[in-house]
N, C-alpha and C. Protein backbone atom coordinates (compact mmCIF):
# COMPACT_ATOMS: atom_id res chain seq x y z
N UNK A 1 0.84 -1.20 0.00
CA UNK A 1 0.00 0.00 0.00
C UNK A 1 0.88 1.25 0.00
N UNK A 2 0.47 2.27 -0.43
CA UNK A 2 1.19 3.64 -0.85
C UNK A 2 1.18 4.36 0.07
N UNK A 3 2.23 4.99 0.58
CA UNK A 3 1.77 5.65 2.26
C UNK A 3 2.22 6.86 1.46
N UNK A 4 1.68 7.95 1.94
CA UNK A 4 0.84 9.26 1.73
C UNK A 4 1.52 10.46 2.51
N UNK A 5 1.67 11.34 3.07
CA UNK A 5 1.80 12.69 3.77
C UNK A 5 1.03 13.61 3.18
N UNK A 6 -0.04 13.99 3.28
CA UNK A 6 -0.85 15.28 2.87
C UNK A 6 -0.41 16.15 4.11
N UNK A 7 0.25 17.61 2.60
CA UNK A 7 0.38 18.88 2.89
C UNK A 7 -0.38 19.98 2.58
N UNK A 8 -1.35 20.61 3.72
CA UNK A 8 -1.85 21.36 3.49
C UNK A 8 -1.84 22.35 5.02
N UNK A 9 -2.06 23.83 4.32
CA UNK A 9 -2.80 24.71 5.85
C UNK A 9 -4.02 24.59 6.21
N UNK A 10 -4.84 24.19 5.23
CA UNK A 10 -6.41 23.98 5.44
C UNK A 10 -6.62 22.44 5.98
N UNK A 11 -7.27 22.21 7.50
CA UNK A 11 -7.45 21.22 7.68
C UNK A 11 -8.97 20.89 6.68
N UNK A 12 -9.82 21.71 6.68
CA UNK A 12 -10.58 20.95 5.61
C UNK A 12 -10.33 20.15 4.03
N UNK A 13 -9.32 20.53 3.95
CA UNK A 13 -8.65 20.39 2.20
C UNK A 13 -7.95 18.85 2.94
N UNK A 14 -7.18 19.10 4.05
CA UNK A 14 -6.53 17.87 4.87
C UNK A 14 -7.50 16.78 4.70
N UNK A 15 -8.67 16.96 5.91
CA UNK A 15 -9.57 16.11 5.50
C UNK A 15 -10.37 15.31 4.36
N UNK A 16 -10.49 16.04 3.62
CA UNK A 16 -11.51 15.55 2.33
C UNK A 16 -9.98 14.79 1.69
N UNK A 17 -9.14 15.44 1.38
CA UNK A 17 -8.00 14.29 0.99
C UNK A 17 -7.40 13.16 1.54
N UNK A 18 -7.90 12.84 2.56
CA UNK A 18 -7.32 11.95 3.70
C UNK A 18 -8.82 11.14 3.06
N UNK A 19 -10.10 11.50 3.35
CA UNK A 19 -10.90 10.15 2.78
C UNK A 19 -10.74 9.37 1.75
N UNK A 20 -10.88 10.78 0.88
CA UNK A 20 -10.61 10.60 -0.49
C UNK A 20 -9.57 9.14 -1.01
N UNK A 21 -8.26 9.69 -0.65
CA UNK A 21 -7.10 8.70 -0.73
C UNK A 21 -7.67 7.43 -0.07
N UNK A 22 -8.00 7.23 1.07
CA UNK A 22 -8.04 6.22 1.89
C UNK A 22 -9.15 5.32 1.01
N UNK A 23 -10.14 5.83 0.88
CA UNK A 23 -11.39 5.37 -0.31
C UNK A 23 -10.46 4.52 -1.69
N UNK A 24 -9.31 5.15 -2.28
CA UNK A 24 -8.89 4.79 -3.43
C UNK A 24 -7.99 3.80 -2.88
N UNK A 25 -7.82 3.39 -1.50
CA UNK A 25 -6.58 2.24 -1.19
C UNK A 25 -5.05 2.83 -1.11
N UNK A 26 -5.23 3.89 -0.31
CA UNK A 26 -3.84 4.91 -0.07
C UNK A 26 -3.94 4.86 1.74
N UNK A 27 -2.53 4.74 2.10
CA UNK A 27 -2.54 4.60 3.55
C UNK A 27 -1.81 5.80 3.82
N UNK A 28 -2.42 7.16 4.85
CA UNK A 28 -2.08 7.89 5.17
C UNK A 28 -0.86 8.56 6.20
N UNK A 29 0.01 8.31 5.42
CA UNK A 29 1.11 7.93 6.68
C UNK A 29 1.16 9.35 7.78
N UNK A 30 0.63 10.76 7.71
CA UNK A 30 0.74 11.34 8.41
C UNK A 30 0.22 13.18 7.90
N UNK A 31 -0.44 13.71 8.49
CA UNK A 31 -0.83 15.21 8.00
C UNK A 31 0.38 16.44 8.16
N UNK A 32 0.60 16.91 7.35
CA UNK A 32 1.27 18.57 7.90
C UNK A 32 0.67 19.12 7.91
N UNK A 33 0.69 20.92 8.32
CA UNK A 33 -0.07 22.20 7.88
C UNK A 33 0.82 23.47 7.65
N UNK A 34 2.28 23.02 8.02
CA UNK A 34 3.03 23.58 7.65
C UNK A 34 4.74 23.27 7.34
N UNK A 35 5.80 24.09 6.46
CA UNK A 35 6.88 23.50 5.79
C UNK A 35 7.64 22.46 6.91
N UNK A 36 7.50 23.40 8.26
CA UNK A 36 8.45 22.87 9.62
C UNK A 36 7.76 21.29 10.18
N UNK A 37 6.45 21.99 9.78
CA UNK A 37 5.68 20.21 10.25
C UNK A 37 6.15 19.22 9.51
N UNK A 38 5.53 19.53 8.27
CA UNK A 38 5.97 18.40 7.20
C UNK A 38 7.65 18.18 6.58
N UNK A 39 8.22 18.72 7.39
CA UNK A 39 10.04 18.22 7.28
C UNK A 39 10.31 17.46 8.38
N UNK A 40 9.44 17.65 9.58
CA UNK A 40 9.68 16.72 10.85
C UNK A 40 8.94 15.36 10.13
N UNK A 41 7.65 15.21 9.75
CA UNK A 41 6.69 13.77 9.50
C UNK A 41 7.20 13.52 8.12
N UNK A 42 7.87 14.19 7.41
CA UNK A 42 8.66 13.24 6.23
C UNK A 42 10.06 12.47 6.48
N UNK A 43 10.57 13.10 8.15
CA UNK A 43 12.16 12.54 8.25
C UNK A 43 11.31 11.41 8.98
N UNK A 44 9.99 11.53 9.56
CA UNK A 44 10.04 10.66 10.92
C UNK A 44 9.11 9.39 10.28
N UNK A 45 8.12 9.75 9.44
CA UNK A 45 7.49 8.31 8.81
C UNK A 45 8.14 7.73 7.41
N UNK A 46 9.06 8.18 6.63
CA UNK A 46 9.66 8.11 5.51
C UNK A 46 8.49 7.72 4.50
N UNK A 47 7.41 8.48 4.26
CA UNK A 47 5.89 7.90 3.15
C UNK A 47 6.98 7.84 1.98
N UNK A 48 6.19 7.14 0.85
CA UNK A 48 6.39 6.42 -0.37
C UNK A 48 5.95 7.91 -1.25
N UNK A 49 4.95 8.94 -0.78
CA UNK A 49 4.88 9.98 -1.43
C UNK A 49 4.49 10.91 -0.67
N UNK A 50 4.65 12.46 -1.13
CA UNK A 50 4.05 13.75 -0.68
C UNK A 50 2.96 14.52 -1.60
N UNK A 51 1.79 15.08 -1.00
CA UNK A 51 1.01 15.64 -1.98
C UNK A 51 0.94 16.92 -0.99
N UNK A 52 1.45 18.34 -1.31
CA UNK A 52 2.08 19.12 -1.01
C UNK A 52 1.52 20.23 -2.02
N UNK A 53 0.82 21.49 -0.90
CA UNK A 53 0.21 22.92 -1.56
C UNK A 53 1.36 23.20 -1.72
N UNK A 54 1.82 24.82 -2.31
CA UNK A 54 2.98 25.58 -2.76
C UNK A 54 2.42 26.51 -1.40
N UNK A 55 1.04 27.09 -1.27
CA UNK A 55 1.08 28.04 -0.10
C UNK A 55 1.47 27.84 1.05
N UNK A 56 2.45 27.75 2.00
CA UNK A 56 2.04 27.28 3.46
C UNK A 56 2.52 28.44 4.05
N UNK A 57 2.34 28.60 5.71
CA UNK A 57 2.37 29.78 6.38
C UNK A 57 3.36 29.97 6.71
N UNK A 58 4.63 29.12 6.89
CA UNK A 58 5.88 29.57 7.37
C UNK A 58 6.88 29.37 6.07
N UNK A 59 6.67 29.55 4.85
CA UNK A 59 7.01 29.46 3.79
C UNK A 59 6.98 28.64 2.52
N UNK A 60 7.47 28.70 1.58
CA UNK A 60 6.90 28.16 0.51
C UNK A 60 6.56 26.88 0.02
N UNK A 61 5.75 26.35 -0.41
CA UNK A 61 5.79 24.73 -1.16
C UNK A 61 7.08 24.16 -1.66
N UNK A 62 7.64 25.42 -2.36
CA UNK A 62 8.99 25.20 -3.41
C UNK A 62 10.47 24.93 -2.82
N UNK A 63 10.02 25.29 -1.41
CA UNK A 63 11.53 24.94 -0.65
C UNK A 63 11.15 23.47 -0.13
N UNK A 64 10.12 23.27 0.24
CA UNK A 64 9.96 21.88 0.90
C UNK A 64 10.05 20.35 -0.24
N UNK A 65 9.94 21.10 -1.68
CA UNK A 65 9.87 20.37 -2.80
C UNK A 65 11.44 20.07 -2.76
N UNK A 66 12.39 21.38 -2.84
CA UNK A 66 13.74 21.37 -3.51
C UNK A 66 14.13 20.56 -2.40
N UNK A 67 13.65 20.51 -0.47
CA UNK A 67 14.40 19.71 0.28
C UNK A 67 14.28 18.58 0.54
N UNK A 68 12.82 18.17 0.02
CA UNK A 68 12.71 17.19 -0.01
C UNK A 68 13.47 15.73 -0.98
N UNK A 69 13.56 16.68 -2.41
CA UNK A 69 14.03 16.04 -3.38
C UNK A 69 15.93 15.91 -3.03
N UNK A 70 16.18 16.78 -1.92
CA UNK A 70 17.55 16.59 -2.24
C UNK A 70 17.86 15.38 -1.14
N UNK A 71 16.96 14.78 -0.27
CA UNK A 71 17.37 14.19 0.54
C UNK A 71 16.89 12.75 -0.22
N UNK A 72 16.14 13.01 -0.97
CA UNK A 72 15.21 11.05 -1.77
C UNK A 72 15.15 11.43 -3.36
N UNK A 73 15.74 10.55 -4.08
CA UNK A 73 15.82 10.70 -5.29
C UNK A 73 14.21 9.54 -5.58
N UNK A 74 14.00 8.77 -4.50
CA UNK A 74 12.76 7.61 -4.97
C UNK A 74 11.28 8.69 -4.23
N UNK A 75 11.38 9.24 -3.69
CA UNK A 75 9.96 9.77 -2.94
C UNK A 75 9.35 10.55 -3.95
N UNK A 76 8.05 9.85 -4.31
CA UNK A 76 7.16 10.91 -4.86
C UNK A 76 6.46 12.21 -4.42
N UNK A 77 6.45 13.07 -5.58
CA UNK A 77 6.36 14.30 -4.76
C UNK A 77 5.15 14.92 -6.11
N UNK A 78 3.99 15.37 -5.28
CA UNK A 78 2.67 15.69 -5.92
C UNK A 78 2.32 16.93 -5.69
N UNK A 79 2.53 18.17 -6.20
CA UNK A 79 2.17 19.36 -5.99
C UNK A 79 0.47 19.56 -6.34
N UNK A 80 -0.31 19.15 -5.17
CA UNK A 80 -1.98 19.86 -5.84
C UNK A 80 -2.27 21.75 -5.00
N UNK A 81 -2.41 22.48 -6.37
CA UNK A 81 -2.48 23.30 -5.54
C UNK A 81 -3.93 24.09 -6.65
N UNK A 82 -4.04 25.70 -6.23
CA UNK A 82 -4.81 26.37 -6.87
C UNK A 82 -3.99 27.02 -7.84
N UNK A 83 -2.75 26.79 -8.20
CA UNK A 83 -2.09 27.75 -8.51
C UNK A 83 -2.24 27.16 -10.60
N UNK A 84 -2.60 27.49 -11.59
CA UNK A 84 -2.50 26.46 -12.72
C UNK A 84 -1.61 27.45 -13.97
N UNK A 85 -1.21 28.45 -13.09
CA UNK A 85 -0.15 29.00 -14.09
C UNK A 85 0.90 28.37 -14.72
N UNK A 86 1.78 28.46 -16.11
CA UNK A 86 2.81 28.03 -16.55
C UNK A 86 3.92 28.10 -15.92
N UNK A 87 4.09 29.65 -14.79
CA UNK A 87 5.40 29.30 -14.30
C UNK A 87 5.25 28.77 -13.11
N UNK A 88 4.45 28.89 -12.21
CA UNK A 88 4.32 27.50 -11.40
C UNK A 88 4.73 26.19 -11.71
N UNK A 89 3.76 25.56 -12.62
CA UNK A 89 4.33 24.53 -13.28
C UNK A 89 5.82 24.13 -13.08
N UNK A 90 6.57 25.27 -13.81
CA UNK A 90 7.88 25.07 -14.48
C UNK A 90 8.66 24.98 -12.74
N UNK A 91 8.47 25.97 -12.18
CA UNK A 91 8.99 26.17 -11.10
C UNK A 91 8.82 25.08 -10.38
N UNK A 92 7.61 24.37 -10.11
CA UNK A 92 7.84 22.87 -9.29
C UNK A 92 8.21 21.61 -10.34
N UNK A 93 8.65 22.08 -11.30
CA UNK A 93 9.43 20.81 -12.09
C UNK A 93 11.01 21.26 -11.50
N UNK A 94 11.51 22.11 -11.72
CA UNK A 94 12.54 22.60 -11.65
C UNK A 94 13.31 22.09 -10.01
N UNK A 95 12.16 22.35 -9.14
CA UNK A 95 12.39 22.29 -8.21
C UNK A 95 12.46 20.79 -7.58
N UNK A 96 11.88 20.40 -8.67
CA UNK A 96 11.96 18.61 -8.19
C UNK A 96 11.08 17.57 -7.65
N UNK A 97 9.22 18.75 -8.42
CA UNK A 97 8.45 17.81 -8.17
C UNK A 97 8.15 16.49 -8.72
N UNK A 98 7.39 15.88 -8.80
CA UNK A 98 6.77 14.65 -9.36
C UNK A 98 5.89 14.52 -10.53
N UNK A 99 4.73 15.55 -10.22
CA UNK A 99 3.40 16.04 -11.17
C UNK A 99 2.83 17.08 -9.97
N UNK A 100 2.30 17.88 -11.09
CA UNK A 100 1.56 19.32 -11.03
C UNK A 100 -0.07 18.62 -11.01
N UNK A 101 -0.72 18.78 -10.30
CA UNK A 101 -2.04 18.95 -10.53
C UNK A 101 -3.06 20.17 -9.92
N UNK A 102 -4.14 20.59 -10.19
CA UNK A 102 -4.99 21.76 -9.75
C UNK A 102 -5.74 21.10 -8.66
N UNK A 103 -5.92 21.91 -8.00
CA UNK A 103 -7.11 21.65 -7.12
C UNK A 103 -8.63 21.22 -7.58
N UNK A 104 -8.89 21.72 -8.33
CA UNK A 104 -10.13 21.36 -9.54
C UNK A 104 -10.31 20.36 -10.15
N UNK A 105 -9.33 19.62 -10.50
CA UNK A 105 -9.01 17.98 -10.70
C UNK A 105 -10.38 17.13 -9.99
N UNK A 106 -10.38 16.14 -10.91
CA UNK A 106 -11.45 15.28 -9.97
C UNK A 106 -10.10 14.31 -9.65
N UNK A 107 -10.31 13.50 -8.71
CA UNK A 107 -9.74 12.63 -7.88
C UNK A 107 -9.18 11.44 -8.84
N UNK A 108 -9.69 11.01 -9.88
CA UNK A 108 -8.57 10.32 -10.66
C UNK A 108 -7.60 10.79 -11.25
N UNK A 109 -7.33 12.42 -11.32
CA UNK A 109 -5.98 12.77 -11.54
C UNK A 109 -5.08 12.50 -10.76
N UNK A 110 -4.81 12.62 -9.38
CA UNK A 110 -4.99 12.59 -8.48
C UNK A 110 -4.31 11.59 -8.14
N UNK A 111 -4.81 10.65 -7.97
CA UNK A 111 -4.21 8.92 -7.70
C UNK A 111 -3.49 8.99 -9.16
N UNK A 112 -3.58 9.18 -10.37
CA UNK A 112 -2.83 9.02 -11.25
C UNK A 112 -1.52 9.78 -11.28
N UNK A 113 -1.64 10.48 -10.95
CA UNK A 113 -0.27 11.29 -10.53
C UNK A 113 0.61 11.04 -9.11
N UNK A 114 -0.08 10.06 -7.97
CA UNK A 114 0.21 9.67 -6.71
C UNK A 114 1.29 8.72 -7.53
N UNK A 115 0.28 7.43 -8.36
CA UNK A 115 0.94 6.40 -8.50
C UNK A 115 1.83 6.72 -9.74
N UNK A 116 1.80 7.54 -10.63
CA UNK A 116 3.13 7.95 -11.64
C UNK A 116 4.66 8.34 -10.99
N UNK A 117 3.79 9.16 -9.51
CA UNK A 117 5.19 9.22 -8.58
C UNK A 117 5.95 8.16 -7.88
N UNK A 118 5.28 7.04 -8.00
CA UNK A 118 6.12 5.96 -7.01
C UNK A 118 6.48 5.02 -8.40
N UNK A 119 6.19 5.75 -9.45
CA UNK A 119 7.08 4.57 -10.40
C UNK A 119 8.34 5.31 -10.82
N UNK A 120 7.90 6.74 -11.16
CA UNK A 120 8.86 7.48 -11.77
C UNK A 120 9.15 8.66 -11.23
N UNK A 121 9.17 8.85 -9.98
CA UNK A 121 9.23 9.67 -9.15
C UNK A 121 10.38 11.00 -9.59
N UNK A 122 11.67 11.04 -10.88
CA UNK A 122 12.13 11.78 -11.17
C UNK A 122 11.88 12.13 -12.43
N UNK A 123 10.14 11.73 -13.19
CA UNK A 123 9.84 11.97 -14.44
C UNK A 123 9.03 12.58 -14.41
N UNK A 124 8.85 14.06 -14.78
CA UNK A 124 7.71 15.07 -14.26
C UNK A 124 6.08 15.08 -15.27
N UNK A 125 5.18 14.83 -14.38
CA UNK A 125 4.10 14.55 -15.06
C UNK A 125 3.08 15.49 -15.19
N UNK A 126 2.72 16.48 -15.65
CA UNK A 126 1.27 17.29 -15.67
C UNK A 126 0.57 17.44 -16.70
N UNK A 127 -0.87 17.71 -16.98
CA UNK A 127 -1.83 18.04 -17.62
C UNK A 127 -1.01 19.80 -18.12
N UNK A 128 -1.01 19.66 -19.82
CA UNK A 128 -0.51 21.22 -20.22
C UNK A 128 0.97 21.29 -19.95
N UNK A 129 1.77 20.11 -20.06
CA UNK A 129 3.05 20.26 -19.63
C UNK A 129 3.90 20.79 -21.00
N UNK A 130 3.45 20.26 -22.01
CA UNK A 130 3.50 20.76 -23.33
C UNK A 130 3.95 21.97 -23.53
N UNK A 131 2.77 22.68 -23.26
CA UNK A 131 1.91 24.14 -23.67
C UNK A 131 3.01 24.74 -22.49
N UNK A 132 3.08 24.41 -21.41
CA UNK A 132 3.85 24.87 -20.40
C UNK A 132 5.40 25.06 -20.62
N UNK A 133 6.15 24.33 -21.45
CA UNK A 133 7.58 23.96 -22.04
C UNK A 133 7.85 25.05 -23.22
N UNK A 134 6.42 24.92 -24.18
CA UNK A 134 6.67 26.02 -25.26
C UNK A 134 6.79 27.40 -24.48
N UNK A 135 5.92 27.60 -23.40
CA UNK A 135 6.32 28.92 -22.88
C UNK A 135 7.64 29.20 -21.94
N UNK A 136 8.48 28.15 -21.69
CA UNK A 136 9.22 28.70 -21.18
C UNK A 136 10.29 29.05 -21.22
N UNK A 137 10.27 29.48 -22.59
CA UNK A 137 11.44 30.48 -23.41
C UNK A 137 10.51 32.14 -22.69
N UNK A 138 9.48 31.88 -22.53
CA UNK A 138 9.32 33.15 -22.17
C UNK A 138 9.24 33.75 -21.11
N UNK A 139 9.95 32.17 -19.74
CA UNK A 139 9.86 32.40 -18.56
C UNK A 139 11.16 32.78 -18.01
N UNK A 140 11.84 32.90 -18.98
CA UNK A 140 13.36 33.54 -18.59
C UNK A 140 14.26 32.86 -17.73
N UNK A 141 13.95 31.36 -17.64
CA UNK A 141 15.22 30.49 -16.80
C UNK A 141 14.25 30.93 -15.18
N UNK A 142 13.84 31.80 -14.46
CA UNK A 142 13.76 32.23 -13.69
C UNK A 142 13.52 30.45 -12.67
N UNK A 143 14.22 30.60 -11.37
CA UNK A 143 14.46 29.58 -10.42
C UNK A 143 12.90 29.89 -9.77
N UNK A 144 13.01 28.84 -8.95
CA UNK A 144 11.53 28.68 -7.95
C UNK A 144 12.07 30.08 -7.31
N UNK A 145 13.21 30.39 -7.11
CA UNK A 145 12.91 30.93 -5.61
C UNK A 145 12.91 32.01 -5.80
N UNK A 146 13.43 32.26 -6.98
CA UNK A 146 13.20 33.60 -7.93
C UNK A 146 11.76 34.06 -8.10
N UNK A 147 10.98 32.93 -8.51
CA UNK A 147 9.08 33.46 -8.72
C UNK A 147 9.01 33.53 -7.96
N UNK A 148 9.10 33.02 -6.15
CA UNK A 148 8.94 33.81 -5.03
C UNK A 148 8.90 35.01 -4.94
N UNK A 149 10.49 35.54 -5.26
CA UNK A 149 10.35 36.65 -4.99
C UNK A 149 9.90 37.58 -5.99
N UNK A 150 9.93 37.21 -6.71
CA UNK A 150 9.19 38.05 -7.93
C UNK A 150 7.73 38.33 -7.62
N UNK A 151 7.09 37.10 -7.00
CA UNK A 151 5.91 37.20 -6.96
C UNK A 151 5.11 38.03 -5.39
N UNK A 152 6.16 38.81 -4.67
CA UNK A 152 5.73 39.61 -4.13
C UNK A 152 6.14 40.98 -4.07
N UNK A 153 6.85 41.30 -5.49
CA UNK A 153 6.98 42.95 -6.05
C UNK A 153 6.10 43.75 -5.83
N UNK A 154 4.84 43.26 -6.66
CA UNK A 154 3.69 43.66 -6.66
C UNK A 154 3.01 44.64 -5.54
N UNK A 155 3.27 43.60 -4.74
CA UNK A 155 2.95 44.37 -3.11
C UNK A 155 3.60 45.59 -2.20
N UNK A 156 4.82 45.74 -3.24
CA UNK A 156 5.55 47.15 -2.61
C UNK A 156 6.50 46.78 -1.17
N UNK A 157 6.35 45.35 -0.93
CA UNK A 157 7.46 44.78 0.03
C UNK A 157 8.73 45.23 -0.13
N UNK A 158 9.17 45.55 1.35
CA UNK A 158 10.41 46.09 0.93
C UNK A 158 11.39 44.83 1.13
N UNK A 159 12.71 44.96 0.71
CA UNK A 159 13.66 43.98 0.82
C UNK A 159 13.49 42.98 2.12
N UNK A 160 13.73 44.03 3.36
CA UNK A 160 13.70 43.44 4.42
C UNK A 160 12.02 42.70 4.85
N UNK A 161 10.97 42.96 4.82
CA UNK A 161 9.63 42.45 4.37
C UNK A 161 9.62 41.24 3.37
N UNK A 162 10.46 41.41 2.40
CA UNK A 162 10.34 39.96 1.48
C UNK A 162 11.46 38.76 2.54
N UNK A 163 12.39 39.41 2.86
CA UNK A 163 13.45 38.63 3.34
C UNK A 163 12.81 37.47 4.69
N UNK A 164 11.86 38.61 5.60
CA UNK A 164 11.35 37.84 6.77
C UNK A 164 10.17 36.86 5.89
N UNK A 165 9.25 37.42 5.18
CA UNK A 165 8.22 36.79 4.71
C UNK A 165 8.98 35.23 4.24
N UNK A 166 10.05 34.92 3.56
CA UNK A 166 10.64 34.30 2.90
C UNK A 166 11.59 33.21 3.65
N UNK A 167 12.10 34.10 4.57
CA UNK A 167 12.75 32.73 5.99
C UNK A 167 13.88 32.84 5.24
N UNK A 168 14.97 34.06 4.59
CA UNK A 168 15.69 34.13 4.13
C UNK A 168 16.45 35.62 4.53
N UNK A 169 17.92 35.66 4.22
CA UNK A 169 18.78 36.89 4.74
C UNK A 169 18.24 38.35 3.80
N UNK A 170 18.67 39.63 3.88
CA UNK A 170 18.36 40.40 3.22
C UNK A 170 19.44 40.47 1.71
N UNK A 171 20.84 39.74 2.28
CA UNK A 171 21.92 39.93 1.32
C UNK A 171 21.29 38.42 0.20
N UNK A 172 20.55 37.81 1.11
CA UNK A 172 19.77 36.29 -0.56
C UNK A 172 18.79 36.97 -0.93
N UNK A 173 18.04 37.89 -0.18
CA UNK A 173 16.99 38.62 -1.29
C UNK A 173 17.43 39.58 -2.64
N UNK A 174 18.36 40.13 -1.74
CA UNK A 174 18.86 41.56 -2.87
C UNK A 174 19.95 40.44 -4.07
N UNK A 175 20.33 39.37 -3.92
CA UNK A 175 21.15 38.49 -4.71
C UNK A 175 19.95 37.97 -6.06
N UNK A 176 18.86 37.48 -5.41
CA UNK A 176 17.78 37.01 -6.34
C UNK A 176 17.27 38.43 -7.06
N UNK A 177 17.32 39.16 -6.33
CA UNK A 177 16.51 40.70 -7.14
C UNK A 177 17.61 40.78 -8.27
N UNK A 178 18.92 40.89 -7.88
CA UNK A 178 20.12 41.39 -9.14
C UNK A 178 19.74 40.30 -10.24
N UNK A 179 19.53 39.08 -10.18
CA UNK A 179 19.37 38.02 -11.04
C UNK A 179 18.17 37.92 -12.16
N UNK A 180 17.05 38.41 -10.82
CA UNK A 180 15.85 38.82 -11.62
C UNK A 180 15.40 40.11 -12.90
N UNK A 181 16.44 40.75 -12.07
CA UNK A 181 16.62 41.90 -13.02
C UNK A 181 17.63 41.90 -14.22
N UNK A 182 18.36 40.90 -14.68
CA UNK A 182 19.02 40.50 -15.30
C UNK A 182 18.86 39.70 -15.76
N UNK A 183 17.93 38.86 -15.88
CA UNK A 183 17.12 37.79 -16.46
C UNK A 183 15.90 38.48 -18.36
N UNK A 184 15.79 39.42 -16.54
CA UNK A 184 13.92 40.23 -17.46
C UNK A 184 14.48 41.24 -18.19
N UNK A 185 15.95 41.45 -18.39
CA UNK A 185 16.90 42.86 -18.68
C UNK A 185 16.01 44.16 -18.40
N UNK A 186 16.05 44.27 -17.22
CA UNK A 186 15.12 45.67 -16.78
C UNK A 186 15.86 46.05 -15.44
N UNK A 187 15.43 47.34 -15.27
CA UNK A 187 16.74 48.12 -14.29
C UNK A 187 16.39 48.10 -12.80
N UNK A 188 14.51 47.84 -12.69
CA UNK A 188 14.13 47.88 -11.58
C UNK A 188 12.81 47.12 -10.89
N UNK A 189 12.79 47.32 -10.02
CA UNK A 189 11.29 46.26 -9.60
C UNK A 189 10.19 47.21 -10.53
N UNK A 190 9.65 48.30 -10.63
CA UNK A 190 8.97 48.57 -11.49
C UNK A 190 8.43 47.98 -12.67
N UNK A 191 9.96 48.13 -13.22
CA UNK A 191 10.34 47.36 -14.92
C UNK A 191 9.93 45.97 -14.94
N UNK A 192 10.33 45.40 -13.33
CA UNK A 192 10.25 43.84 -13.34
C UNK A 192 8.62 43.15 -13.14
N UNK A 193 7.92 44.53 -12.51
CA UNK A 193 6.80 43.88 -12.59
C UNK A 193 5.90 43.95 -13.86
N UNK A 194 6.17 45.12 -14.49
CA UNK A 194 5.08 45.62 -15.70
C UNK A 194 5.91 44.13 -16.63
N UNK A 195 7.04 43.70 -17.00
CA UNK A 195 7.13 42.85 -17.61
C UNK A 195 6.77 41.07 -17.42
N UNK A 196 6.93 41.60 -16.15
CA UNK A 196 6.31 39.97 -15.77
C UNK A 196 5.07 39.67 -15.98
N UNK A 197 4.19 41.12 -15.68
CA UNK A 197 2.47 40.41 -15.93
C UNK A 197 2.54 40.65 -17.59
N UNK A 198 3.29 41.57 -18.30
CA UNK A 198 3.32 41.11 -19.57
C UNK A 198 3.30 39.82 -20.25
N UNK A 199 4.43 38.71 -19.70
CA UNK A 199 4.58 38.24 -20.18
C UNK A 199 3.88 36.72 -19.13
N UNK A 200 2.55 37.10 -18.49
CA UNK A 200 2.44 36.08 -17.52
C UNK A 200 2.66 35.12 -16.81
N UNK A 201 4.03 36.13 -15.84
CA UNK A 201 4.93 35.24 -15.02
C UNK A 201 4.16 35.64 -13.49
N UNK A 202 3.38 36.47 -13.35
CA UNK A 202 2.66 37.04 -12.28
C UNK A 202 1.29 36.40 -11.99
N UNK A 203 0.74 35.88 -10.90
CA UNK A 203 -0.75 35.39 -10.74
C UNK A 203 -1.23 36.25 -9.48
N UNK A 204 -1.88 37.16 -10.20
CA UNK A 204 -2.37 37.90 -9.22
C UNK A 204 -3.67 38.04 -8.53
């Protein structure tokens, strides 16, 4: 049987996926609700897979993806989230997920993407992965941790504001900003945002 870790902040989303799975013949090896939880119950039950939001409250989906993957090259790793943008996508391939699925999915995506992860757990699987690849000549290389921070320009955060939000120094924020801005060849967060929702790297 396939043992499980559902990651989520919403214990209701927790729940309905915990039946759900259990209904399809998935054994739940343990809940998170957040990155710190679910790094303690992935060292401490070792599940066969993770199905893991990108939102959580003490930081991102995309770090728990990249740490997870660097410690198990065999653990499947299932990003279901709300998020169904292209650079999402790209960003949890990059980062070393398994398969991308939406929240909107009916439940045989779902298990199909659970069990694609415990066969091929380093072969990335999503719906639009295609369509997602052709665009990402237009996603500029940009790293997960880069759309992080990119993705709270918008908000007028200042360095030190992205840095705490992020669980990161002010000298790794202002390092990803120089990169970002050199990526998008533009001089400033301004520049970086009007081009990003240009070119729909922004989900706002």
């Amino acid at each position: 049987m396939i043992r499980v870790v559902i990651i989520d902040d919403h214990a209701v989303v927790r729940e309905g996926l915990k039946h759900a799975l259990i209904s399809n013949g998935y054994e739940i090896a343990a809940e998170a609700a957040s990155l710190a939880e679910a790094r303690a119950q992935i060292a401490f039950v070792n599940p066969d897979v993770i199905v893991v939001d990108l939102n959580l409250p003490d930081g991102s989906g995309f770090d728990l993806i990249s740490w997870a993957r660097g410690i198990s090259k065999t653990l499947g790793i299932v990003v279901l989230t709300l998020n169904d943008s292209d650079a999402h996508l790209l960003a949890a391939m990059n980062a070393g997920a398994s398969a991308y699925i939406v929240k909107s999915a009916p439940i045989i995506e779902l298990t199909a993407a659970i069990d694609h992860s415990t066969k091929s757990p380093l072969s990335f699987s999503a719906k639009g992965i295609s369509a997602a690849m052709k665009a990402a000549t237009q996603s500029f290389n940009l790293t997960a941790r880069e759309f992080d921070v990119l993705g709270l320009l918008p908000s007028g955060a200042s360095t030190k504001e992205i840095a705490s939000g992020l669980f990161l120094s002010q000298a790794t924020i202002k390092t990803h900003l120089a990169s970002i801005f050199r990526k998008l060849e533009v001089a400033n967060r301004t520049a970086a945002v009007s081009k990003a929702r240009k070119h729909n790297l922004l989900v706002d």
